[in-house]
ModelCIF file with pLDDT and N, C-alpha, C, O atoms, coordinates in Angstrom:
data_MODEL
#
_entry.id   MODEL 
#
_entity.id                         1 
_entity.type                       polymer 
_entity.pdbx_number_of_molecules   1 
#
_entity_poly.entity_id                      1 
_entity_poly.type                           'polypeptide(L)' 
_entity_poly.nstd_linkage                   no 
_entity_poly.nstd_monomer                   no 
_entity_poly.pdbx_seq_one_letter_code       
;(UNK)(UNK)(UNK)(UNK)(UNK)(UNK)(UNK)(UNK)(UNK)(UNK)(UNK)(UNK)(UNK)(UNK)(UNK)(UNK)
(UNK)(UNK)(UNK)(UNK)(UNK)(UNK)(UNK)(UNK)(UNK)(UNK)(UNK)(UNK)(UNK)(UNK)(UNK)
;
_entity_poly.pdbx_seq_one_letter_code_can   XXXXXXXXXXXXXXXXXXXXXXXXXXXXXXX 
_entity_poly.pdbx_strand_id                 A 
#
loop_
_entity_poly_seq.entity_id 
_entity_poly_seq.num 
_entity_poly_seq.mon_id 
_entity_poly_seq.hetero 
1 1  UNK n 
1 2  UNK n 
1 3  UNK n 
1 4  UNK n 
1 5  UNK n 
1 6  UNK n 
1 7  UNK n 
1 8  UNK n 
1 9  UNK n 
1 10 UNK n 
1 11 UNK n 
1 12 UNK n 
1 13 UNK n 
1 14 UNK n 
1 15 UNK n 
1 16 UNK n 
1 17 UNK n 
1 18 UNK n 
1 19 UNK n 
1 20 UNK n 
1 21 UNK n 
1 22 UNK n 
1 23 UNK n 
1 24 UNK n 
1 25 UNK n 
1 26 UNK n 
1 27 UNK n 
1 28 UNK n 
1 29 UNK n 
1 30 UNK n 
1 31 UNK n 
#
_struct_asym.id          A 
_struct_asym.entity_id   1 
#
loop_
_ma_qa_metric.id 
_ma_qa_metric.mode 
_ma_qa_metric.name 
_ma_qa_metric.software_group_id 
_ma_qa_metric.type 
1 global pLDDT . pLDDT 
2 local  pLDDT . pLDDT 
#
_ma_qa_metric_global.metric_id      1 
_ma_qa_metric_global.metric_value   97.97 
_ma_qa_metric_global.model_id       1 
_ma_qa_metric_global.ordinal_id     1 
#
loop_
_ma_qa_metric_local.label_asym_id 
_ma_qa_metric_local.label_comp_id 
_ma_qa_metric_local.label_seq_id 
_ma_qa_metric_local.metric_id 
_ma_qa_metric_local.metric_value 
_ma_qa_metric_local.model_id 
_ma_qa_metric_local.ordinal_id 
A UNK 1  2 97.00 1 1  
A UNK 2  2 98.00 1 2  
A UNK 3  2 98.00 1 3  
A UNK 4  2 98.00 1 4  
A UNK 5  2 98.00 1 5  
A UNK 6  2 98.00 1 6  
A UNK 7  2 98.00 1 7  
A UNK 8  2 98.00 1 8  
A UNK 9  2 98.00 1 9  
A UNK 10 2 98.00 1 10 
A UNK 11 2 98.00 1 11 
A UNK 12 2 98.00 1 12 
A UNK 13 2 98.00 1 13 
A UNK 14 2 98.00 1 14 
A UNK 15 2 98.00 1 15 
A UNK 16 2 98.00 1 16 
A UNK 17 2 98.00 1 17 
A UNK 18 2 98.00 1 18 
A UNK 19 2 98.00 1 19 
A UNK 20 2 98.00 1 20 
A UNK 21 2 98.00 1 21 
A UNK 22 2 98.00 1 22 
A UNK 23 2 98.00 1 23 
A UNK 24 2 98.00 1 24 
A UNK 25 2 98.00 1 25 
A UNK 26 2 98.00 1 26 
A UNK 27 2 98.00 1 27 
A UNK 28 2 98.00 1 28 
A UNK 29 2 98.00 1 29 
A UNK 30 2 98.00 1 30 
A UNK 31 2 98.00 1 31 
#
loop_
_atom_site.group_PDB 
_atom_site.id 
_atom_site.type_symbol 
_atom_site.label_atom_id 
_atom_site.label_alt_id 
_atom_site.label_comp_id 
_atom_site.label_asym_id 
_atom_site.label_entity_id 
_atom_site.label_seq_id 
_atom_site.pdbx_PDB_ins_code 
_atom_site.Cartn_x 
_atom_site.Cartn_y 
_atom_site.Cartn_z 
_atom_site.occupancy 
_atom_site.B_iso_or_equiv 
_atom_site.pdbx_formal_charge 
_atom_site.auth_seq_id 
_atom_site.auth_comp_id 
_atom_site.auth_asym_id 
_atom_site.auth_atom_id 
_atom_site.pdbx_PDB_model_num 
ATOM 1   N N  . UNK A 1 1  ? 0.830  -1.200  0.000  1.00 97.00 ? 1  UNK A N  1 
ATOM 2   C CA . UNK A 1 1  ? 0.000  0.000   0.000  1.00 97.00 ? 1  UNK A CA 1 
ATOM 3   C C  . UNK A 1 1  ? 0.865  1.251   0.000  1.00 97.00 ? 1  UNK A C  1 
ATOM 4   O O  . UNK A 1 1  ? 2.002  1.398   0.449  1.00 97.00 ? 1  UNK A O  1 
ATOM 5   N N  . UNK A 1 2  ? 0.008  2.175   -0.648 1.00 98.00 ? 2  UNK A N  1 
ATOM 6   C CA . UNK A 1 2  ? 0.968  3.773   -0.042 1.00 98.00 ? 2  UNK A CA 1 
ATOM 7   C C  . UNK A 1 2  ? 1.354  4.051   0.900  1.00 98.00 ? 2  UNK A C  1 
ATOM 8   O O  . UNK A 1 2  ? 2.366  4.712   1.131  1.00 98.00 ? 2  UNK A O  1 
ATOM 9   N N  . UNK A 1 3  ? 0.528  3.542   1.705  1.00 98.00 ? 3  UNK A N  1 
ATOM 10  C CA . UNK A 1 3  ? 0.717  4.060   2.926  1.00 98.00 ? 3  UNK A CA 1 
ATOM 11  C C  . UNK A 1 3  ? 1.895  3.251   3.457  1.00 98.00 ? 3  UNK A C  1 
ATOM 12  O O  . UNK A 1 3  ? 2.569  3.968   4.196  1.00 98.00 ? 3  UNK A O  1 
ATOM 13  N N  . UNK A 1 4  ? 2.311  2.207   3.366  1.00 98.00 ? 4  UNK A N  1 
ATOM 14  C CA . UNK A 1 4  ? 3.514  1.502   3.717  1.00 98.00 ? 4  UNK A CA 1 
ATOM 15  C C  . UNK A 1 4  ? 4.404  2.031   3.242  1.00 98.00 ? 4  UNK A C  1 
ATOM 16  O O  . UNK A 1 4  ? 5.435  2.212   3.889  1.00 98.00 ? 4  UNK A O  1 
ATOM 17  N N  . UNK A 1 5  ? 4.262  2.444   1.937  1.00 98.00 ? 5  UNK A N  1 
ATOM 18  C CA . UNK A 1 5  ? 5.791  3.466   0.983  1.00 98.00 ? 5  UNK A CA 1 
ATOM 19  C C  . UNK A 1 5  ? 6.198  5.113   2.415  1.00 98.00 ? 5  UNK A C  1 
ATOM 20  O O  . UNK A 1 5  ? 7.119  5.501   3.133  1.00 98.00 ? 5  UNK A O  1 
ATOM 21  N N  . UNK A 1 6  ? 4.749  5.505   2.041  1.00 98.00 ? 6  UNK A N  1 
ATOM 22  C CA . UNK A 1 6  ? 5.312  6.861   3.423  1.00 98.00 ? 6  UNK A CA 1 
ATOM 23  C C  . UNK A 1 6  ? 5.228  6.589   4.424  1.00 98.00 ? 6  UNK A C  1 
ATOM 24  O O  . UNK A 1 6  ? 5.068  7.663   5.003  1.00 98.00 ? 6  UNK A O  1 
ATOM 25  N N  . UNK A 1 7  ? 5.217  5.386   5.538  1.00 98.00 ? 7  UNK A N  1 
ATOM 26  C CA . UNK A 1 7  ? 5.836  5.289   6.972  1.00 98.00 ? 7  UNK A CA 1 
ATOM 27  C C  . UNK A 1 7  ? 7.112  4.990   6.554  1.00 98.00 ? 7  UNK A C  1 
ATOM 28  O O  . UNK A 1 7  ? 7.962  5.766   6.991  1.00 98.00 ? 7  UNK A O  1 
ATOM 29  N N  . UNK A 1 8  ? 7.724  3.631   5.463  1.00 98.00 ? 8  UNK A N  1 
ATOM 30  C CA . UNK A 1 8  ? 8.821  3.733   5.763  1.00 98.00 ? 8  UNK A CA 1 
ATOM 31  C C  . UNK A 1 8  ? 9.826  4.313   5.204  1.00 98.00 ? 8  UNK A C  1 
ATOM 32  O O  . UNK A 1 8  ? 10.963 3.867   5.052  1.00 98.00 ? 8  UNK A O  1 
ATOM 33  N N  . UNK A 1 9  ? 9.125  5.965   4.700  1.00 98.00 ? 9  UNK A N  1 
ATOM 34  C CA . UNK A 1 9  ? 10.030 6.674   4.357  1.00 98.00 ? 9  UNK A CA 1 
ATOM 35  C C  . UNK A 1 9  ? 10.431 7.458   5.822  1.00 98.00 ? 9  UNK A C  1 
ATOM 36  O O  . UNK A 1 9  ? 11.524 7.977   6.048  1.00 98.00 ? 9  UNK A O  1 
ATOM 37  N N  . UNK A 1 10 ? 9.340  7.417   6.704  1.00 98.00 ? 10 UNK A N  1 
ATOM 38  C CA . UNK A 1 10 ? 10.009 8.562   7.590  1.00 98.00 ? 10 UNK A CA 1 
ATOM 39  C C  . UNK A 1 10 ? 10.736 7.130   8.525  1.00 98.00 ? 10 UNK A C  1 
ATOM 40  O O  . UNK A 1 10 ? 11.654 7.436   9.286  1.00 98.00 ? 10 UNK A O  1 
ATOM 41  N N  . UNK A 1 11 ? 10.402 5.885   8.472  1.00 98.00 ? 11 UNK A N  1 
ATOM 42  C CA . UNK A 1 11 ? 11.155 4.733   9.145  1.00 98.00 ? 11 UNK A CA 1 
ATOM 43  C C  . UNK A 1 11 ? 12.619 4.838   9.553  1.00 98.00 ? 11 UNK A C  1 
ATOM 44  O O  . UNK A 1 11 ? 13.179 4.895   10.648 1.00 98.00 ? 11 UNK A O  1 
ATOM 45  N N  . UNK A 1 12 ? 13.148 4.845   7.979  1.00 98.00 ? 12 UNK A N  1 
ATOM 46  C CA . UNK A 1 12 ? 14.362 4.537   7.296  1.00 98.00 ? 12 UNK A CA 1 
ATOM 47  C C  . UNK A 1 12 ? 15.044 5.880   7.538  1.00 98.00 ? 12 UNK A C  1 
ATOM 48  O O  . UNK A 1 12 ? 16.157 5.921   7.015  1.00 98.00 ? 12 UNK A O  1 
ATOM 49  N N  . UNK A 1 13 ? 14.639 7.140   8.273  1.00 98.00 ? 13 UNK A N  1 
ATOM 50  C CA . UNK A 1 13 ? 15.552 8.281   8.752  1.00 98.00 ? 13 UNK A CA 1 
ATOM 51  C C  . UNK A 1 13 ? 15.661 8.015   10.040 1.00 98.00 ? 13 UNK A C  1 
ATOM 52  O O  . UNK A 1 13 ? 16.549 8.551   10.703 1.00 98.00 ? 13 UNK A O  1 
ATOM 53  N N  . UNK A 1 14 ? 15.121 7.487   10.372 1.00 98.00 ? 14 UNK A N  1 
ATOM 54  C CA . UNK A 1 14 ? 15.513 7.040   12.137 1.00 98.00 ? 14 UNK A CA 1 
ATOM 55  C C  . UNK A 1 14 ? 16.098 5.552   12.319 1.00 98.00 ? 14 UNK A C  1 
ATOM 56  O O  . UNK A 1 14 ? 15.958 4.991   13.406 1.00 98.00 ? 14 UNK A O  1 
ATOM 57  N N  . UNK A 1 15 ? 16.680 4.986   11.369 1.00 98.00 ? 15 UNK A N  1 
ATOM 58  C CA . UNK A 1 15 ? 17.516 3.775   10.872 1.00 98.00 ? 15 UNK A CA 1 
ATOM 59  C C  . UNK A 1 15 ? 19.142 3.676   11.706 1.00 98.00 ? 15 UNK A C  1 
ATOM 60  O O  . UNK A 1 15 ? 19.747 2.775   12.287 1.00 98.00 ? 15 UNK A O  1 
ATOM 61  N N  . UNK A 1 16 ? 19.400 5.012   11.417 1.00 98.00 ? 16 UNK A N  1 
ATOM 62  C CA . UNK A 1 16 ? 20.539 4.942   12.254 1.00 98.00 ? 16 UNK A CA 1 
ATOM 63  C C  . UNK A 1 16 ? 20.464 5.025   13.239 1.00 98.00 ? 16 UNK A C  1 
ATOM 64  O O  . UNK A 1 16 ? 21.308 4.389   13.871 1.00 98.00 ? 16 UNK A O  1 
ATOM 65  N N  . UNK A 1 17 ? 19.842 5.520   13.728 1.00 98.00 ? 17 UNK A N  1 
ATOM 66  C CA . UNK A 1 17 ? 19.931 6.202   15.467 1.00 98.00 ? 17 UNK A CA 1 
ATOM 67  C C  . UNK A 1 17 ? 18.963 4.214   15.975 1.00 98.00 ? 17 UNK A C  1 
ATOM 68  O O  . UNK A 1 17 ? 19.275 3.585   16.986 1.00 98.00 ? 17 UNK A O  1 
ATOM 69  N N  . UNK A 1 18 ? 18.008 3.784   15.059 1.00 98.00 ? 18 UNK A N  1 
ATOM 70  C CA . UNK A 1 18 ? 17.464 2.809   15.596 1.00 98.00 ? 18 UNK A CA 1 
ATOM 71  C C  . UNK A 1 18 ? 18.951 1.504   15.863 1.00 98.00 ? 18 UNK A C  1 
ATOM 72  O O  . UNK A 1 18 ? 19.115 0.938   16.944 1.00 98.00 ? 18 UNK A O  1 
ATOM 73  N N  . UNK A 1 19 ? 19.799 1.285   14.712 1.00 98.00 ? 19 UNK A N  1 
ATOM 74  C CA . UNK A 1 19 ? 20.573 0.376   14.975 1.00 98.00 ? 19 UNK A CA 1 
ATOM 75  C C  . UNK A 1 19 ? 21.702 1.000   15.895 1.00 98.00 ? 19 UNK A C  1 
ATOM 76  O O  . UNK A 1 19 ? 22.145 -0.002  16.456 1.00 98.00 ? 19 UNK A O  1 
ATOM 77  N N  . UNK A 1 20 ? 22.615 2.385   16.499 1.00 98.00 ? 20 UNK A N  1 
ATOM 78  C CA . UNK A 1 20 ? 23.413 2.733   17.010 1.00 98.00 ? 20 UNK A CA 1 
ATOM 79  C C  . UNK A 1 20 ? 22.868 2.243   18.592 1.00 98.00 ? 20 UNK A C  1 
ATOM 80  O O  . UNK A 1 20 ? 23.712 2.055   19.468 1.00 98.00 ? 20 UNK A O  1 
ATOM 81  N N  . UNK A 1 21 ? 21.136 2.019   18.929 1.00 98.00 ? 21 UNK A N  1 
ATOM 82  C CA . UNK A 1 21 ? 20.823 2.188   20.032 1.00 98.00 ? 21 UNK A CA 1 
ATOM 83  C C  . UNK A 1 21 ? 20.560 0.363   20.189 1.00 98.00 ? 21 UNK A C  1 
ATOM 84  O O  . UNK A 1 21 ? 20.366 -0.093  21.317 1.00 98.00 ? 21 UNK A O  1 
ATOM 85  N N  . UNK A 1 22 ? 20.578 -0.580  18.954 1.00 98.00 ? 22 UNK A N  1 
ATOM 86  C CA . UNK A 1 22 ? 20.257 -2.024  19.163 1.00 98.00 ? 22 UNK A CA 1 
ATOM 87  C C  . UNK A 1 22 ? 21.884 -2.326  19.334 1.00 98.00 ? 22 UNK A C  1 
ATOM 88  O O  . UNK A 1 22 ? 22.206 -3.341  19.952 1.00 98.00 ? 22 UNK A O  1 
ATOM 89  N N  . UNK A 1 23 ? 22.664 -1.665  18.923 1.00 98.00 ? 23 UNK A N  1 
ATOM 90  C CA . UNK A 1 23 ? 24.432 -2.226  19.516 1.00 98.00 ? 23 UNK A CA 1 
ATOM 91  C C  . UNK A 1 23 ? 24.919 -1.660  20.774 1.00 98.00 ? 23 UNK A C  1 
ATOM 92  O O  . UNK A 1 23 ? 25.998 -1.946  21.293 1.00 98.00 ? 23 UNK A O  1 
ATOM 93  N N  . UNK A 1 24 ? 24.160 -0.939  21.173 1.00 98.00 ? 24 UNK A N  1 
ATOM 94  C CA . UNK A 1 24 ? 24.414 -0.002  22.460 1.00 98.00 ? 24 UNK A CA 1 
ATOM 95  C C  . UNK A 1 24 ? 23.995 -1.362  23.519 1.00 98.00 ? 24 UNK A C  1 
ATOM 96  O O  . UNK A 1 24 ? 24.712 -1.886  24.372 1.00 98.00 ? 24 UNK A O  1 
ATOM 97  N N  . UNK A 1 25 ? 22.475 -1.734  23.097 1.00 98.00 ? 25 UNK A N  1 
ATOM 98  C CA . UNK A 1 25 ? 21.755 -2.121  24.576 1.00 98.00 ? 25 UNK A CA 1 
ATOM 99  C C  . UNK A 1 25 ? 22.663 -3.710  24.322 1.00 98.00 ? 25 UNK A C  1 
ATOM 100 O O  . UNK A 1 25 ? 22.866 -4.441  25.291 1.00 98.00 ? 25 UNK A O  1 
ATOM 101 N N  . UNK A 1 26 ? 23.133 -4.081  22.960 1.00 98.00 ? 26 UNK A N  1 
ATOM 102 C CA . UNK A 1 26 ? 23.894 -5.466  22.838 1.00 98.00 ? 26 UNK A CA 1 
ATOM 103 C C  . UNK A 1 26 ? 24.924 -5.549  23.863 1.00 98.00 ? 26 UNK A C  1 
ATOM 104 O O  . UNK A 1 26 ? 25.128 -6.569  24.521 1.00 98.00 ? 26 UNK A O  1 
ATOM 105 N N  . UNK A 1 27 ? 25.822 -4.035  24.036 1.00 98.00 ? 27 UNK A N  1 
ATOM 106 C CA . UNK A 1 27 ? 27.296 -4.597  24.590 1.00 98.00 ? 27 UNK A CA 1 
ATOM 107 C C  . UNK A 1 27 ? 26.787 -4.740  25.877 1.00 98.00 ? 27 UNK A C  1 
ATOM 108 O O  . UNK A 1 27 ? 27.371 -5.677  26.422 1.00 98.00 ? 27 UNK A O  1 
ATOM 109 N N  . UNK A 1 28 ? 25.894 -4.187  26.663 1.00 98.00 ? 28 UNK A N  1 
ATOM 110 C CA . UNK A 1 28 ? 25.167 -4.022  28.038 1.00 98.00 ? 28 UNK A CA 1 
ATOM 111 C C  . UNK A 1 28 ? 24.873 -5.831  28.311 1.00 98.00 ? 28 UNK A C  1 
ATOM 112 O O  . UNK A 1 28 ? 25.186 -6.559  29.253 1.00 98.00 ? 28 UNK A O  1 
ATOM 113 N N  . UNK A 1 29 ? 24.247 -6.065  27.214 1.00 98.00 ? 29 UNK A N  1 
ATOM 114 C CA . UNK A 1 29 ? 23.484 -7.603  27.271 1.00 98.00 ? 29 UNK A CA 1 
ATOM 115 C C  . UNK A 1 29 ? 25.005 -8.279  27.145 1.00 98.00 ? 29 UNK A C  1 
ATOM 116 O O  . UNK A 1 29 ? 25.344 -8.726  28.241 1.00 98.00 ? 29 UNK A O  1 
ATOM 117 N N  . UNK A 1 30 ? 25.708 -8.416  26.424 1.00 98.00 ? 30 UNK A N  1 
ATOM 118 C CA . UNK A 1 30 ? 27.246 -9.006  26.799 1.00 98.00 ? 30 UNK A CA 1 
ATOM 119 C C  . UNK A 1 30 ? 27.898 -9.173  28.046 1.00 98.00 ? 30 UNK A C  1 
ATOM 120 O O  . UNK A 1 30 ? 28.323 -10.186 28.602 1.00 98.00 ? 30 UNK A O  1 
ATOM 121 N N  . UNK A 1 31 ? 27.893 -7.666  28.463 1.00 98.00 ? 31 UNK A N  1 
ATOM 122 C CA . UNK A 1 31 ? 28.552 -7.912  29.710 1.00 98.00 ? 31 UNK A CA 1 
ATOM 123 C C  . UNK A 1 31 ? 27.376 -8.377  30.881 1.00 98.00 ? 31 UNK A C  1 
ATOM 124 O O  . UNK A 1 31 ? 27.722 -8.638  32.033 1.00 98.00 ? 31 UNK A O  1 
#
């Protein structure tokens, strides 16, 4: 649908900040 095209346009700008914060909470879960 369209509507799937424009959420994950505004998705895919918060892409980085989403994966910088899934390797953040990883090294936490490591140690």
């Amino acid at each position: 649908l369209e509507i799937a095209g424009a959420i994950g346009r505004e998705q895919l700008r918060k892409l980085p900040a989403i994966i910088r914060a899934r390797r953040a909470n990883a090294r936490i879960f490591r140690e």
